[in-house]
C-alpha atoms as a PDB file:
ATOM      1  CA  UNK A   1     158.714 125.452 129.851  1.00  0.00           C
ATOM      2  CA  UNK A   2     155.630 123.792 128.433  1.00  0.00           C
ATOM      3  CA  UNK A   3     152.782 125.832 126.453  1.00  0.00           C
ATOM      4  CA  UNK A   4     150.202 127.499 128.139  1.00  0.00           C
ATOM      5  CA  UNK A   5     146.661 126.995 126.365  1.00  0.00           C
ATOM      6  CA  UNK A   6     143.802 128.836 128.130  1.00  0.00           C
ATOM      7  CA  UNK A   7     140.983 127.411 127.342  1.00  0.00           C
ATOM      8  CA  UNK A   8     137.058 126.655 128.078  1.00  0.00           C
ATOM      9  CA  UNK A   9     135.771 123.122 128.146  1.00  0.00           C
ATOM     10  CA  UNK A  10     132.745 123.770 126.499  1.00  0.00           C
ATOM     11  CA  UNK A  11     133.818 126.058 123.976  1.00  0.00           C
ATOM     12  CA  UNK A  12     133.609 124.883 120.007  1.00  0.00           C
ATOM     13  CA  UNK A  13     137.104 127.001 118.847  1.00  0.00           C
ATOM     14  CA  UNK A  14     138.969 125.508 122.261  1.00  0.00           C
ATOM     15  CA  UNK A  15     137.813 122.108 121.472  1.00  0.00           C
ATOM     16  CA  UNK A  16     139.160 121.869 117.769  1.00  0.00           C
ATOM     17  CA  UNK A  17     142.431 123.652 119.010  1.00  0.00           C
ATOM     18  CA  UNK A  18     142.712 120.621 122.082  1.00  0.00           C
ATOM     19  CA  UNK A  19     142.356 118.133 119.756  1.00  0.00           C
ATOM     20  CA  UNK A  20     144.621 119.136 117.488  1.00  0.00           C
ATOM     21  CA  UNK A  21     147.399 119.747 120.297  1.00  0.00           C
ATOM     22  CA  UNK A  22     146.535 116.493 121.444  1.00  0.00           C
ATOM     23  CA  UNK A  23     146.613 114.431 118.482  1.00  0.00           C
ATOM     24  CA  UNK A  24     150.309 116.199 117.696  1.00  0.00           C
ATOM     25  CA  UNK A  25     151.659 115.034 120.996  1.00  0.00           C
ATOM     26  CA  UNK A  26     152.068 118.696 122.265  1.00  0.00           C
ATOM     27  CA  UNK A  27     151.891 119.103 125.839  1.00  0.00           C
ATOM     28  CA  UNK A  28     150.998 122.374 127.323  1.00  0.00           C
ATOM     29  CA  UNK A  29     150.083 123.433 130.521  1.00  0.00           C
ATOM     30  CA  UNK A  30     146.147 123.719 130.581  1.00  0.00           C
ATOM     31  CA  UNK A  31     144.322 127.097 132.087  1.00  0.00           C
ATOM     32  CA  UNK A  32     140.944 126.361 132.335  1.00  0.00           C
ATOM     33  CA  UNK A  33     139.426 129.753 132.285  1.00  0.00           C
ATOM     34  CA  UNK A  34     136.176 131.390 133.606  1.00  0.00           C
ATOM     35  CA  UNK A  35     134.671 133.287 130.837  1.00  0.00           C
ATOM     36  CA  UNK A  36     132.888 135.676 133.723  1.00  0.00           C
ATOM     37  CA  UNK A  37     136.234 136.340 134.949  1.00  0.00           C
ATOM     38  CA  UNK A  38     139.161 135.997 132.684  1.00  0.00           C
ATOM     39  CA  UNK A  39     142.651 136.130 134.155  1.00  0.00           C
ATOM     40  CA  UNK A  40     144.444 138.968 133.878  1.00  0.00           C
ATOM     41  CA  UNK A  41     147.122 137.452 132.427  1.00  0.00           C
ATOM     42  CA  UNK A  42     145.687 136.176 129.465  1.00  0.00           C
ATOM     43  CA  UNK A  43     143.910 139.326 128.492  1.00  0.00           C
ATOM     44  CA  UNK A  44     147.642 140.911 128.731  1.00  0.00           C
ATOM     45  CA  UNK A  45     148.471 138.396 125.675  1.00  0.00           C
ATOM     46  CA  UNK A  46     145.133 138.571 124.188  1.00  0.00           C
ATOM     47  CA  UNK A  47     143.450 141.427 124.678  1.00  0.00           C
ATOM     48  CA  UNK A  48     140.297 140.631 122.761  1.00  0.00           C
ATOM     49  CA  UNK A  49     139.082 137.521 125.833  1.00  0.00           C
ATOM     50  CA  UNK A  50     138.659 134.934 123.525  1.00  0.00           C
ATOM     51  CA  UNK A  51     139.401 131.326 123.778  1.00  0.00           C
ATOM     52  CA  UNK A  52     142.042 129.439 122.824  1.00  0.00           C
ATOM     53  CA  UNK A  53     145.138 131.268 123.256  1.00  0.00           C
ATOM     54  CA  UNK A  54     148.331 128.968 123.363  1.00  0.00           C
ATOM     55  CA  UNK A  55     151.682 130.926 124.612  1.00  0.00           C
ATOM     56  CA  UNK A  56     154.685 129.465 122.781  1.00  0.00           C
ATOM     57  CA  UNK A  57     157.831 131.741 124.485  1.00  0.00           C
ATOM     58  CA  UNK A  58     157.528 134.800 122.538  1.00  0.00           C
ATOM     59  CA  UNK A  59     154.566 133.935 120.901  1.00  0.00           C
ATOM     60  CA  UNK A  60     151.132 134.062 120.878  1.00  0.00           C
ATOM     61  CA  UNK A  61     148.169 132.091 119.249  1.00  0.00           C
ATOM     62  CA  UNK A  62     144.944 133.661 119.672  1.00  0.00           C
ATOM     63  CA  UNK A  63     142.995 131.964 116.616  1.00  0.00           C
ATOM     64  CA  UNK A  64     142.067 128.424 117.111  1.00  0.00           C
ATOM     65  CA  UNK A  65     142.613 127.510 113.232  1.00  0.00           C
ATOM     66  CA  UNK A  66     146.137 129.148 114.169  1.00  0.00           C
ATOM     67  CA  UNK A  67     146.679 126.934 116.807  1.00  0.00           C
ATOM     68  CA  UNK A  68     145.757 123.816 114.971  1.00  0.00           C
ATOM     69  CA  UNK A  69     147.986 124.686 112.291  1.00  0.00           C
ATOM     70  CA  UNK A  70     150.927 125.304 114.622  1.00  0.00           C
ATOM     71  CA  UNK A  71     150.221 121.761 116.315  1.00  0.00           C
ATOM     72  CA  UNK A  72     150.579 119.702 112.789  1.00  0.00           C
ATOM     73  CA  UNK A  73     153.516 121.996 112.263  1.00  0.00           C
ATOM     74  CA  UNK A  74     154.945 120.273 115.235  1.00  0.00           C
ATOM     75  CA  UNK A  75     153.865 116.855 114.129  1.00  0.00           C
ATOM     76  CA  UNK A  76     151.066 115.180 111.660  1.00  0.00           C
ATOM     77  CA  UNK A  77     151.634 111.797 111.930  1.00  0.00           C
ATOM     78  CA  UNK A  78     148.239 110.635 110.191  1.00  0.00           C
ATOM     79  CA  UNK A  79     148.736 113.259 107.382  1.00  0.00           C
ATOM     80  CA  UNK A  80     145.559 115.769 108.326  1.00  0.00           C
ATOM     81  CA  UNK A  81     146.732 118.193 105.785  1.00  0.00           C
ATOM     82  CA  UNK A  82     147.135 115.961 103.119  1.00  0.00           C
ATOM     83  CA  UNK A  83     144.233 117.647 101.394  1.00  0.00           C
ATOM     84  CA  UNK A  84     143.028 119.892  98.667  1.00  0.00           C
ATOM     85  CA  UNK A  85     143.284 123.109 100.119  1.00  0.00           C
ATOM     86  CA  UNK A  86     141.077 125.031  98.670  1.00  0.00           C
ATOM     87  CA  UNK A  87     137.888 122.630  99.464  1.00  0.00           C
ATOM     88  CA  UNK A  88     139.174 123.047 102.889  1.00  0.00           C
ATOM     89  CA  UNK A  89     139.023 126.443 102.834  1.00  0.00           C
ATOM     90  CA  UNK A  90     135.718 126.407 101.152  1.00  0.00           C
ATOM     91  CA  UNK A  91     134.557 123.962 104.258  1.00  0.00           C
ATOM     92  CA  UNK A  92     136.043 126.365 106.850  1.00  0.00           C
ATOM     93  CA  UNK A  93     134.792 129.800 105.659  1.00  0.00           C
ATOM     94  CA  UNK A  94     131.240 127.617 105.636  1.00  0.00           C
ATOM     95  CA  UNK A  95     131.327 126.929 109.401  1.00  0.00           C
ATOM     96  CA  UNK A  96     133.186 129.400 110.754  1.00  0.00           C
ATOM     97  CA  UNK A  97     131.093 132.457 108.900  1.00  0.00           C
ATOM     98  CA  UNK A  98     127.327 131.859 107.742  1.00  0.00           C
ATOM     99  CA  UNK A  99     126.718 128.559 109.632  1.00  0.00           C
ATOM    100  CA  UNK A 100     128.367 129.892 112.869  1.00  0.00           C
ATOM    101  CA  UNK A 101     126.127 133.012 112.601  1.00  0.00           C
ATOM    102  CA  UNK A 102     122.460 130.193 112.261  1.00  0.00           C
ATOM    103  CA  UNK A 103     124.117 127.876 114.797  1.00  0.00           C
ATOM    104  CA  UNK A 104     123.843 131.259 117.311  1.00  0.00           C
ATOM    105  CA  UNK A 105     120.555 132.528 116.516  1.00  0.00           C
ATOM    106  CA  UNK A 106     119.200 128.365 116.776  1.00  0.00           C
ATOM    107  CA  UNK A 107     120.894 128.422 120.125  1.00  0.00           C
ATOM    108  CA  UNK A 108     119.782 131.175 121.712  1.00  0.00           C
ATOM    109  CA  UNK A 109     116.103 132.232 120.147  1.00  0.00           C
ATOM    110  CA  UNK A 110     115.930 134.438 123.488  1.00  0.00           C
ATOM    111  CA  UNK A 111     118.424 136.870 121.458  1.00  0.00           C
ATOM    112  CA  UNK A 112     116.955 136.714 118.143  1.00  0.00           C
ATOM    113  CA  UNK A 113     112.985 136.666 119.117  1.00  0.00           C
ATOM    114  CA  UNK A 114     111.795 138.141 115.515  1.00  0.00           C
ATOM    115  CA  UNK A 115     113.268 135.106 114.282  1.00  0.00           C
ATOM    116  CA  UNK A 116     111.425 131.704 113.696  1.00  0.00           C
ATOM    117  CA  UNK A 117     113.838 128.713 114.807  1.00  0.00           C
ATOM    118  CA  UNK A 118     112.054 126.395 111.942  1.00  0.00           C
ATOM    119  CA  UNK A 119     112.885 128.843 109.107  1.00  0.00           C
ATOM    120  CA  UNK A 120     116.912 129.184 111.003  1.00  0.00           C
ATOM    121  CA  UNK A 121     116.447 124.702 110.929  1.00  0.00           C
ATOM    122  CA  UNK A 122     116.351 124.878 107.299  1.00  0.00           C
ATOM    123  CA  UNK A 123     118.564 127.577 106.109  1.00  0.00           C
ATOM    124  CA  UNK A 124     120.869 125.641 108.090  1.00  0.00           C
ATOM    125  CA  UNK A 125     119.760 122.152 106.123  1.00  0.00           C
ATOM    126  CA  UNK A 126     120.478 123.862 102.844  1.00  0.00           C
ATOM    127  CA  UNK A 127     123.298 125.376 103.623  1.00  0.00           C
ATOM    128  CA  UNK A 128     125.559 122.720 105.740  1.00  0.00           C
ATOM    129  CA  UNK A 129     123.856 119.879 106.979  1.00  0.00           C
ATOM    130  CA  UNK A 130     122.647 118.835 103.342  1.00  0.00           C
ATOM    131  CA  UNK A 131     125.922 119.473 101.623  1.00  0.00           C
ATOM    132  CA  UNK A 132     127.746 117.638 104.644  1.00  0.00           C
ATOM    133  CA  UNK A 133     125.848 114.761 103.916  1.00  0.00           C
ATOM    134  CA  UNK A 134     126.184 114.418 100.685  1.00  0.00           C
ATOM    135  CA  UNK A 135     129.880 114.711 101.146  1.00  0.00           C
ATOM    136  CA  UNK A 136     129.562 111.604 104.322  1.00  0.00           C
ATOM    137  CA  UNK A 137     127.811 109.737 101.530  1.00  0.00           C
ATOM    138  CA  UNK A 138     130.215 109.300  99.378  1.00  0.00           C
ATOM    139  CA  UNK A 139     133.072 109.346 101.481  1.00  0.00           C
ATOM    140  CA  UNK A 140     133.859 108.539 105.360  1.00  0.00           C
ATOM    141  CA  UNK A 141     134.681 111.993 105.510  1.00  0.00           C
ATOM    142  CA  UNK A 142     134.431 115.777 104.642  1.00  0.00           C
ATOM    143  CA  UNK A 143     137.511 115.170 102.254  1.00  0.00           C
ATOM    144  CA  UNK A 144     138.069 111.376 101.421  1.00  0.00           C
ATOM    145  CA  UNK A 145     138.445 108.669 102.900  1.00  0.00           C
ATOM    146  CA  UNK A 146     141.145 109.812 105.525  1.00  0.00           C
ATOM    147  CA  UNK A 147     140.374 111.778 108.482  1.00  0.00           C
ATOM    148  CA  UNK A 148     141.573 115.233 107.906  1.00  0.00           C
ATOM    149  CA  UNK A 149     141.737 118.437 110.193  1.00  0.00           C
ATOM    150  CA  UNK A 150     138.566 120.163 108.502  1.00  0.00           C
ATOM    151  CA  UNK A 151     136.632 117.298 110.439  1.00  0.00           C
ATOM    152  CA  UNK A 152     138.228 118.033 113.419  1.00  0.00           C
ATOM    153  CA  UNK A 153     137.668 121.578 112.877  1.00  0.00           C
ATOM    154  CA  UNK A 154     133.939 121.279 111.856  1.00  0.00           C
ATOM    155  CA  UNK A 155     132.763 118.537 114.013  1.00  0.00           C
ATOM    156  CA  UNK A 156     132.457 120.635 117.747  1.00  0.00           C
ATOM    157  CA  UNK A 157     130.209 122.811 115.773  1.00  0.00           C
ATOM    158  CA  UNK A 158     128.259 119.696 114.619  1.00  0.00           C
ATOM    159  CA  UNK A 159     128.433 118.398 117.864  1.00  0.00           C
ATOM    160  CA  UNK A 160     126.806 122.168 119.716  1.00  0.00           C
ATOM    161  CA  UNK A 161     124.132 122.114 116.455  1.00  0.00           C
ATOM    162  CA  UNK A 162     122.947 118.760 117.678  1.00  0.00           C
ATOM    163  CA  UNK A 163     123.059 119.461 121.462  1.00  0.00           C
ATOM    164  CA  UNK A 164     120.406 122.705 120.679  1.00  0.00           C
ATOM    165  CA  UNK A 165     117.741 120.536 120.434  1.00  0.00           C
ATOM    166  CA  UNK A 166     118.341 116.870 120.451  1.00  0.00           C
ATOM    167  CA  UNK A 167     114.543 115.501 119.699  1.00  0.00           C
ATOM    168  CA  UNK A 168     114.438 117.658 116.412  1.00  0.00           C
ATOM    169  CA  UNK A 169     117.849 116.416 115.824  1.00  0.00           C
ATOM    170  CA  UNK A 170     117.642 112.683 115.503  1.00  0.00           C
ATOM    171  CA  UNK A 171     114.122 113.856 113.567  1.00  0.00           C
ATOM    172  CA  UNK A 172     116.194 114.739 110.349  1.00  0.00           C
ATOM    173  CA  UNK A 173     117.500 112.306 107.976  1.00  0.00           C
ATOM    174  CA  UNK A 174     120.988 112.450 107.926  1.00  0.00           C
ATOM    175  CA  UNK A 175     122.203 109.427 108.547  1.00  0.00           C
ATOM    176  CA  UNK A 176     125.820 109.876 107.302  1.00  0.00           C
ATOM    177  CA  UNK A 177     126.330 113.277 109.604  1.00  0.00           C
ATOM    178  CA  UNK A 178     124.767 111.106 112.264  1.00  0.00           C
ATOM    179  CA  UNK A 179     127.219 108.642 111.687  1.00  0.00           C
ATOM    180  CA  UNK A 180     130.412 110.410 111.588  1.00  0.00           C
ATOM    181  CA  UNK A 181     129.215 112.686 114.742  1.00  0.00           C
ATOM    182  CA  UNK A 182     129.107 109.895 116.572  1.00  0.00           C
ATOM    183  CA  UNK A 183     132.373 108.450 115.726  1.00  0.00           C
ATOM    184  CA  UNK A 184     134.151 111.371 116.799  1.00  0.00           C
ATOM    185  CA  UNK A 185     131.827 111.828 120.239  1.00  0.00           C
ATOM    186  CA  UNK A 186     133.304 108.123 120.582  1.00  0.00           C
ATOM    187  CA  UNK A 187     136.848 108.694 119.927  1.00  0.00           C
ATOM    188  CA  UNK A 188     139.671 108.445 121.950  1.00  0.00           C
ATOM    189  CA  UNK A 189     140.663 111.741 120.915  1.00  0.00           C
ATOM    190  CA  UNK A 190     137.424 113.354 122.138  1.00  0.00           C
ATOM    191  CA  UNK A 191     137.600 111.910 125.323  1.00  0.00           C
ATOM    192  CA  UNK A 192     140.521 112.794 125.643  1.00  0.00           C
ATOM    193  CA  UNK A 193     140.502 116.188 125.610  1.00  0.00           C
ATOM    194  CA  UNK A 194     136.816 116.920 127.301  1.00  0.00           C
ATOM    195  CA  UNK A 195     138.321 116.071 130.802  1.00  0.00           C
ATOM    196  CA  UNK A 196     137.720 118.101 133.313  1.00  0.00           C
ATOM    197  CA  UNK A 197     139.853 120.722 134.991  1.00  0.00           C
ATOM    198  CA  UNK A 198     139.273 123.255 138.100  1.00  0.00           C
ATOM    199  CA  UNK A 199     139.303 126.695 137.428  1.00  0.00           C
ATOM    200  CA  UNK A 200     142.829 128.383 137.120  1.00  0.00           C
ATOM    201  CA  UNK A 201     142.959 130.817 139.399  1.00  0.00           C
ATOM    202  CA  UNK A 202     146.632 132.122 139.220  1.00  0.00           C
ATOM    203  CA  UNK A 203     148.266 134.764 137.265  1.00  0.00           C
ATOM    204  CA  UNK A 204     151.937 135.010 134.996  1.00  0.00           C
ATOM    205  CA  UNK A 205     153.881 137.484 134.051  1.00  0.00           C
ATOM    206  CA  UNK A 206     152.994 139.262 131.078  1.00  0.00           C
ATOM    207  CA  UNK A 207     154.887 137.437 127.795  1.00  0.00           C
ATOM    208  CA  UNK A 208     156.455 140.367 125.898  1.00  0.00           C
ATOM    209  CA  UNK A 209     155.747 140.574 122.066  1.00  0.00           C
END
């Protein structure tokens, strides 16, 4: 029985956990979910609704940086982990905390209207986008020369950041982030897991933990 991954197209964690999968030669069985109207099953596995959640058997991966480990577990046949760990960690606890928190309030001023998206633009700068390129400047990527999975993990982030508002976007000089961004929009990889899939509208038996 293959994996089940439930997961949303569009979604930044679910993206980084495909591609992963993907580049470890895991096949799973894909759920593409509604986020309006979740299946029952997978909030029986995952009660907290979020997306990805990969069913192995018995167990159950409801982190996307736990599912990405799990898939180079399986197989890492470009060495992604070959890298200093704790600049990883530095990079992840970067996006996935303070610049995941900006990234929200640039997407969606309609939440955050005391807030002025210009002042949001450069605590951003300072914080990521300036320290990313600095990094792309000196090397092809975040950690060396070799693609690692901190790009992976970092770029669909990136990639929504840019897509908030594209003019102001290609406005800032950051030619290196601009650079790398685009070779992973490019990529095989990318492609191939932003295909599209209709909406699964079955149910499973509950998987018992």
């Amino acid at each position: 029985m293959l994996p089940i991954l439930y997961s949303y197209r569009r979604c930044p964690y679910a993206m980084r956990a495909r591609m992963a999968l993907h580049y470890s030669g895991t096949q799973v069985e894909h759920r593409e979910i509604e986020l309006r109207n979740k299946p029952k099953s997978m909030l029986l596995v995952s009660p907290k609704g979020t997306v990805p959640v990969l069913c192995v058997e018995d167990l159950v991966l409801d982190e996307s940086l736990d599912i990405m480990h799990w898939a180079l577990d399986q197989c890492d046949p470009q060495g992604w982990r070959n890298v200093d760990k704790s600049i990883a960690q530095d990079w992840i606890e970067k996006n996935d905390g303070p610049f995941k928190v900006l990234l929200d309030q640039y997407k969606y001023p309609e939440r955050n209207p005391q807030l002025n998206q210009e002042e949001i633009l450069q605590k951003v700068c300072t914080l990521m986008l300036e320290p990313m390129e600095h990094a792309l400047k000196a090397n092809k990527y975040l950690l060396g020369n070799k693609i690692s999975w901190v790009d992976i993990a970092i770029f669909p982030f990136i990639r929504q950041f840019s897509m908030v508002n594209p003019m102001r976007f290609e406005e800032l000089k950051l030619p290196a982030i601009k650079k790398w961004l685009r070779q992973h929009l490019d990529s095989e990889l990318f492609d191939a897991v932003m295909q599209k899939y209709p909406v699964w509208r079955g149910e499973m038996a509950p998987i018992h933990r």
